[in-house]
C-alpha atoms as a PDB file:
ATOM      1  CA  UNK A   1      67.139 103.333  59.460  1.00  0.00           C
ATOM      2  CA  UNK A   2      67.467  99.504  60.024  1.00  0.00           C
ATOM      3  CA  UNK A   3      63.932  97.651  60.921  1.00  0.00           C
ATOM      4  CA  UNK A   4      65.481  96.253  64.056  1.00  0.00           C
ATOM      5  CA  UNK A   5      66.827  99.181  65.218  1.00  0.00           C
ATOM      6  CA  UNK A   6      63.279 100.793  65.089  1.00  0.00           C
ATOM      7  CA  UNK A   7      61.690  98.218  66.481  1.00  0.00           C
ATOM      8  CA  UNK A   8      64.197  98.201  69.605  1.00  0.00           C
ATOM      9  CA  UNK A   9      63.535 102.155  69.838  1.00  0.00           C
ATOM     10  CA  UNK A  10      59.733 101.706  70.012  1.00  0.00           C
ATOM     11  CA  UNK A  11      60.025  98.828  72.172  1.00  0.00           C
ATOM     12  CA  UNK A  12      62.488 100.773  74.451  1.00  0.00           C
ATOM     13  CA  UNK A  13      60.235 103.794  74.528  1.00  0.00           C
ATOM     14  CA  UNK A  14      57.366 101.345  74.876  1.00  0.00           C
ATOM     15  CA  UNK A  15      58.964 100.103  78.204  1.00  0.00           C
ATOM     16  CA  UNK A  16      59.916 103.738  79.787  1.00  0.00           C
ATOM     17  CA  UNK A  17      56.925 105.197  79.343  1.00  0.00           C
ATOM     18  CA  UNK A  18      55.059 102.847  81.796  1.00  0.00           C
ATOM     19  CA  UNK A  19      51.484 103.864  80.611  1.00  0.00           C
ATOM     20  CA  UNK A  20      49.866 104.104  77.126  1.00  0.00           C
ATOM     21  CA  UNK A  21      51.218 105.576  74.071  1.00  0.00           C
ATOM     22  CA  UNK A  22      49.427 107.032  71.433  1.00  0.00           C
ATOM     23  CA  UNK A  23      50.710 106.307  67.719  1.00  0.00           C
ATOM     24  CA  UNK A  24      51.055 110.047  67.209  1.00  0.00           C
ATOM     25  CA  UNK A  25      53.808 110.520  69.853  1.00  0.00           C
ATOM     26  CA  UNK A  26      55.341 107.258  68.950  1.00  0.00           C
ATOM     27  CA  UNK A  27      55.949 108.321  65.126  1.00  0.00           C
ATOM     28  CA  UNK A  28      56.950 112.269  66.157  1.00  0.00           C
ATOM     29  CA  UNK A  29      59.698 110.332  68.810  1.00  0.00           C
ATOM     30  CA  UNK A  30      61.230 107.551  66.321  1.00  0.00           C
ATOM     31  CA  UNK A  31      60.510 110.426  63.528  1.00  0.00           C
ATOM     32  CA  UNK A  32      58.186 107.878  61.519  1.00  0.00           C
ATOM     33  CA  UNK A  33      55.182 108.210  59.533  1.00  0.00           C
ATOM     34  CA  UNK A  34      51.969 106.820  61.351  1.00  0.00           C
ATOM     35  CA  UNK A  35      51.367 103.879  58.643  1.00  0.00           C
ATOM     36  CA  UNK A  36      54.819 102.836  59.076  1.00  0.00           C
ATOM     37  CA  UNK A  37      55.097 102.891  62.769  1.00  0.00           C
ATOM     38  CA  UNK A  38      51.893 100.875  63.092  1.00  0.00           C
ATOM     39  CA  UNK A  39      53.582  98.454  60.770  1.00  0.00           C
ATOM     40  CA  UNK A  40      56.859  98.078  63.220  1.00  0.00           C
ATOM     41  CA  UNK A  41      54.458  98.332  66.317  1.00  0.00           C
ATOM     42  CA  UNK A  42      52.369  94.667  64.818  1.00  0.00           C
ATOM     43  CA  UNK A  43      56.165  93.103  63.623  1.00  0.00           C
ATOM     44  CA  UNK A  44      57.289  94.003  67.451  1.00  0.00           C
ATOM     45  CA  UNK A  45      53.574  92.366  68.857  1.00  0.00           C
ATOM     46  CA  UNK A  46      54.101  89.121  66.342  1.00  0.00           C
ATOM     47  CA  UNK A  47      57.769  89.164  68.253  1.00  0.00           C
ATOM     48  CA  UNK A  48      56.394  89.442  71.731  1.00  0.00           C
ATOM     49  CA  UNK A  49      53.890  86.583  71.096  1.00  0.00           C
ATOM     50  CA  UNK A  50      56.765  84.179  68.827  1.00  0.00           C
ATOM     51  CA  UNK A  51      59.108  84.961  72.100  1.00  0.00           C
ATOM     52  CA  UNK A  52      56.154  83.742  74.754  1.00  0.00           C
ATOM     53  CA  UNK A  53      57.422  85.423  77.122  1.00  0.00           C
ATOM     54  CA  UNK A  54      55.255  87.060  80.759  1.00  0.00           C
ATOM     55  CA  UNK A  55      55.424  90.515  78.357  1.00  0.00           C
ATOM     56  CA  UNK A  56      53.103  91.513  75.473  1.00  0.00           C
ATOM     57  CA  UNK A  57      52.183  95.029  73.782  1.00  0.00           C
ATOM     58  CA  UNK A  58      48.415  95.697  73.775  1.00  0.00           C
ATOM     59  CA  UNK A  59      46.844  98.243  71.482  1.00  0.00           C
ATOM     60  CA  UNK A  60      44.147 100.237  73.238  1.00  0.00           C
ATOM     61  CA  UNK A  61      42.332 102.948  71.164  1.00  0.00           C
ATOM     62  CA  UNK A  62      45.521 103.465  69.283  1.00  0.00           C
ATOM     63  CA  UNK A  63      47.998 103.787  72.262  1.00  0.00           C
ATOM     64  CA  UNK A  64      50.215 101.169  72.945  1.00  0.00           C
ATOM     65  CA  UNK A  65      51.551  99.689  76.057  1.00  0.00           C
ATOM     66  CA  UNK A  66      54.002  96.811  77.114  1.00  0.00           C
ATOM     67  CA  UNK A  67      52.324  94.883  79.938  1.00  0.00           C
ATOM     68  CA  UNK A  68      52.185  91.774  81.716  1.00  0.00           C
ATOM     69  CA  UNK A  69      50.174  88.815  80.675  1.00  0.00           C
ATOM     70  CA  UNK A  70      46.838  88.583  81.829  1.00  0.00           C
ATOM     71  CA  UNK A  71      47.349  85.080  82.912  1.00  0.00           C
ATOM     72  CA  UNK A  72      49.789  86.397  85.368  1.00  0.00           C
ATOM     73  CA  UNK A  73      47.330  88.653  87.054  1.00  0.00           C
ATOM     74  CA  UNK A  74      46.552  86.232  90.164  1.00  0.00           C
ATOM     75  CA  UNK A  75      50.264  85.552  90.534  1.00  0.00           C
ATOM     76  CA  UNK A  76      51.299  89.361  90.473  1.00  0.00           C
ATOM     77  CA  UNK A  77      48.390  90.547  93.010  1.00  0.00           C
ATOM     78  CA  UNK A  78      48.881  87.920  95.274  1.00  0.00           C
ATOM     79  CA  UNK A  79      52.467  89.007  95.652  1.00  0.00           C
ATOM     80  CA  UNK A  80      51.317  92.561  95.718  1.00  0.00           C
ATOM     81  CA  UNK A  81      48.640  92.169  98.177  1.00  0.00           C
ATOM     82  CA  UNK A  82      51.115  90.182 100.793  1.00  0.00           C
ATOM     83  CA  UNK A  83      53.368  93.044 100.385  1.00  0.00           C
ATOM     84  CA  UNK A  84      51.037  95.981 100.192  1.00  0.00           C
ATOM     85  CA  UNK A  85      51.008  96.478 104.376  1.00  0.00           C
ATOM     86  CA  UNK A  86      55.044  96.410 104.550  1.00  0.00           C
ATOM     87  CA  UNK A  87      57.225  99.219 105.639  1.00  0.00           C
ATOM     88  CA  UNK A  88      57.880 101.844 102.932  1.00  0.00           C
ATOM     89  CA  UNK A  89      61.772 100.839 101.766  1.00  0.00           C
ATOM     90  CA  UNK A  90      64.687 103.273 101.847  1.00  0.00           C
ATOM     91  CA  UNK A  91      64.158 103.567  97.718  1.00  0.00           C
ATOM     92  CA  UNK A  92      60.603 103.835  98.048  1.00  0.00           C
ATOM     93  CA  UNK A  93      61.387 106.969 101.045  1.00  0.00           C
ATOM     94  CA  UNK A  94      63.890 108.913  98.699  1.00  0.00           C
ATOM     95  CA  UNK A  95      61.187 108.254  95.354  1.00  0.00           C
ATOM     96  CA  UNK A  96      58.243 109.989  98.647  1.00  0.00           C
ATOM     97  CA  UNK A  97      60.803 112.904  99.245  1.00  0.00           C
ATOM     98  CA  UNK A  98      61.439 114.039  95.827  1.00  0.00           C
ATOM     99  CA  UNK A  99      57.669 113.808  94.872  1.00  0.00           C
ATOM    100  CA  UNK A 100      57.276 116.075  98.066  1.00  0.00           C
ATOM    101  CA  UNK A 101      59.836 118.590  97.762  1.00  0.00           C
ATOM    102  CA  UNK A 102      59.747 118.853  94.175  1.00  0.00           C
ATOM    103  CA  UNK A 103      55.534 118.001  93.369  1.00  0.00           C
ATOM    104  CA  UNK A 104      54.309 118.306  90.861  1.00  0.00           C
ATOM    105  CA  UNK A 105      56.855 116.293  89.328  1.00  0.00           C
ATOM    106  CA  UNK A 106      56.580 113.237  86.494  1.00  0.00           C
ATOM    107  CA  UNK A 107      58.481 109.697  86.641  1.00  0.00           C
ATOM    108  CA  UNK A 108      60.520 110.024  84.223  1.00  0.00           C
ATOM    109  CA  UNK A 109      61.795 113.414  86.034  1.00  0.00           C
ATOM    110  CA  UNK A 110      62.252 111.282  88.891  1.00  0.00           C
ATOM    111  CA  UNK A 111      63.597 108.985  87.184  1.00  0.00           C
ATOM    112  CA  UNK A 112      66.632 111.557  85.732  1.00  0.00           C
ATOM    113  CA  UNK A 113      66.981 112.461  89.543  1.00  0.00           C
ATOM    114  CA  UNK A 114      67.700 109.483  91.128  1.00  0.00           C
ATOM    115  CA  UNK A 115      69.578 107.928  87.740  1.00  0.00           C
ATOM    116  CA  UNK A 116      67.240 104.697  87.956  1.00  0.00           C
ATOM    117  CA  UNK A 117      63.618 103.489  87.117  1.00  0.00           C
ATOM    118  CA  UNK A 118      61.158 104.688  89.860  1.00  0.00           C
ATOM    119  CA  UNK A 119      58.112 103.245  88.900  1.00  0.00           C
ATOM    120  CA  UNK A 120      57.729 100.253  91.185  1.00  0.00           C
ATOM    121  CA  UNK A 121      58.044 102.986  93.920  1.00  0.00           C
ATOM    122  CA  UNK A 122      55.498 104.865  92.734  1.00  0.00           C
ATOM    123  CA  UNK A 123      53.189 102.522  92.252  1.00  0.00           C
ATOM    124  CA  UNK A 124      53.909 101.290  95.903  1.00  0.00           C
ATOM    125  CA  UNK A 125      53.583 104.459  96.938  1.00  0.00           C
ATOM    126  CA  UNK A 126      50.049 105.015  94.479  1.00  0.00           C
ATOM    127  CA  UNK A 127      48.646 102.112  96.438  1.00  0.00           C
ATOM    128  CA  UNK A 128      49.402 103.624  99.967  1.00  0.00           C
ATOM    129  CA  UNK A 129      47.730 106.610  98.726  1.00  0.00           C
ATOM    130  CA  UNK A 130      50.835 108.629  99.670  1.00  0.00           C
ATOM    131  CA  UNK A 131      50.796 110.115  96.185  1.00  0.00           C
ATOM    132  CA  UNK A 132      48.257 110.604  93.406  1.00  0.00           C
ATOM    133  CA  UNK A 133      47.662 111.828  89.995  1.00  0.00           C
ATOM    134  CA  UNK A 134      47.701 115.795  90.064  1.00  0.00           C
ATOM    135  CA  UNK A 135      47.296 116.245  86.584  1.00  0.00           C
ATOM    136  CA  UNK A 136      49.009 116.028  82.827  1.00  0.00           C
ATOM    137  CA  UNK A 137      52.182 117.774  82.017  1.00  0.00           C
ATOM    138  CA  UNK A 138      51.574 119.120  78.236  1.00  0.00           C
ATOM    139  CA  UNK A 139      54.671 117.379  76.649  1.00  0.00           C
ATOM    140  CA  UNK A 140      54.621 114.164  74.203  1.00  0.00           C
ATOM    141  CA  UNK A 141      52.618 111.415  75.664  1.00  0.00           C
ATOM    142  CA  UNK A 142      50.885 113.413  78.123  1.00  0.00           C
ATOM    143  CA  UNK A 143      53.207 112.087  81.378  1.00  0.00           C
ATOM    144  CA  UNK A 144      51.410 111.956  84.520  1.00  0.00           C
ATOM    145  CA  UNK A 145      52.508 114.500  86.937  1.00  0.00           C
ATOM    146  CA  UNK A 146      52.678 112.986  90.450  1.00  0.00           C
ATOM    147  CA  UNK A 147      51.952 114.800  94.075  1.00  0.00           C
ATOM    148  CA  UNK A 148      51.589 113.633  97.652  1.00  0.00           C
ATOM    149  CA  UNK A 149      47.616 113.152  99.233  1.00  0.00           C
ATOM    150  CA  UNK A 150      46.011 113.964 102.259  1.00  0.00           C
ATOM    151  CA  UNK A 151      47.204 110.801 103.766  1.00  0.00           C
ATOM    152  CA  UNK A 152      51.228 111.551 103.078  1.00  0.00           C
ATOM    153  CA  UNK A 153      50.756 114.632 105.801  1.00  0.00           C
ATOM    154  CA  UNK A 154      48.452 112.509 107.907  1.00  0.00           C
ATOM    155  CA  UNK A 155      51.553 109.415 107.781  1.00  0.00           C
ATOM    156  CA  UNK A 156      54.488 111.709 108.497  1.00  0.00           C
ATOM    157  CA  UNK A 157      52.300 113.606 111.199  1.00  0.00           C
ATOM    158  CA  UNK A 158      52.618 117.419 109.384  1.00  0.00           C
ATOM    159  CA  UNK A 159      49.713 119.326 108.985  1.00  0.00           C
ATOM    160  CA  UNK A 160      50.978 121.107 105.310  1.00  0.00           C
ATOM    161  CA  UNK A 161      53.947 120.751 102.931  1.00  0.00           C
ATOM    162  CA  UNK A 162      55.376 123.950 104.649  1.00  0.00           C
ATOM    163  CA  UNK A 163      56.043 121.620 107.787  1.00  0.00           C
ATOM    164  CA  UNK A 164      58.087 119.590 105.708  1.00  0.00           C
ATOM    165  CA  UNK A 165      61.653 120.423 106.899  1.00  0.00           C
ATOM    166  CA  UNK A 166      63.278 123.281 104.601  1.00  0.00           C
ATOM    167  CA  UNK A 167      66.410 121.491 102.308  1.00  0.00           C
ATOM    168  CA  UNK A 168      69.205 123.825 103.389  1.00  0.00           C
ATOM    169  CA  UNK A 169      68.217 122.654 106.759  1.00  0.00           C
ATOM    170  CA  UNK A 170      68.373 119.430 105.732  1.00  0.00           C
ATOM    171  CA  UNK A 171      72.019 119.705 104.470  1.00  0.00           C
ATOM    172  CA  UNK A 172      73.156 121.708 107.282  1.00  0.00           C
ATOM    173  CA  UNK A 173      71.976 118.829 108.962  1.00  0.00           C
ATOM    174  CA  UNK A 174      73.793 116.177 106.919  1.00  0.00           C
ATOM    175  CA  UNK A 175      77.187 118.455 107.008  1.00  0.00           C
ATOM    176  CA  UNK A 176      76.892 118.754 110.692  1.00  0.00           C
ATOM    177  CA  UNK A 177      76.553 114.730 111.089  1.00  0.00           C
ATOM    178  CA  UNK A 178      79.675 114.394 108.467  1.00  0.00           C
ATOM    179  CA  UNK A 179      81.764 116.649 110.519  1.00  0.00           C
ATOM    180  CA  UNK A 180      81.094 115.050 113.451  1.00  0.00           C
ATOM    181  CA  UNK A 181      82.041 111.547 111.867  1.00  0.00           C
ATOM    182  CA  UNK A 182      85.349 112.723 110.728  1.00  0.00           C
END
């Protein structure tokens, strides 16, 4: 296989997985000894850094992770911090449902759902402590399995999951409204 199409694998792989990847799941996925994966994985780093760009990979205890630039920390929390007490948005309410009816559940699950990248959501919705970290599903790379908190049933006013409306009520509800808007 061509070095630059491994490269964009890893580096596409890299940027799905949101969090840390260990060089062991990296080589099984782009079927690639470890030696020569940690090889591509420094050529792709030496790219990031020629490039300049607000990216860069970072090696932590052998996982690897694109990220932004520490120098745009400030920048990046500032603009999270103004934005942190807004309303949740109508993406951010359909990435909260699915968690709820379908917990536990991981991103990139969520992800195959709605057809698009969900992880600004949930780390909107991380911050509002409407969802959390329930635990690991045992799968390549470990992906975090996601769950609603305390505080989703104390925010939507329910008092368990089981108060959550039922979905074939739900669609009952949404074929009643279409009929009546024919």
């Amino acid at each position: 296989m061509e070095d630059k199409i491994i490269r964009n694998k890893i580096e596409s792989l890299l940027f799905l997985w949101g969090e840390p990847l260990d060089i062991s799941s990296i080589s099984e996925a782009i079927n690639l000894g470890k030696k020569e994966t940690r090889n591509m994985l420094d050529d792709l780093i030496k790219e990031y850094e020629y490039r300049n760009t607000s990216l860069e990979i970072r090696c932590i205890n052998d996982s690897y992770q694109i990220q932004t630039k520490k120098e745009y920390y400030e920048f990046l929390k500032e603009i999270f911090v103004k934005n942190k007490n807004t309303r949740l948005t109508n993406t951010t309410m359909e990435v909260l449902s699915i968690i709820a009816y379908r917990q536990p559940i991981t991103r990139i699950e969520i992800d195959e759902i709605r057809g698009v990248k969900s992880s600004s959501s949930i780390d909107t919705l991380t911050k509002k402590n409407l969802i959390k970290e329930v635990g690991r599903l045992d799968k390549i790379g470990k992906p975090i399995l996601y769950g609603t908190t305390d505080e989703f049933l104390y925010y939507f006013n329910i008092n368990s999951l089981e108060d959550l409306p039922k979905l074939n009520e739900i669609e009952k509800l949404i074929k009643e409204k279409e009929n009546e808007n024919k």
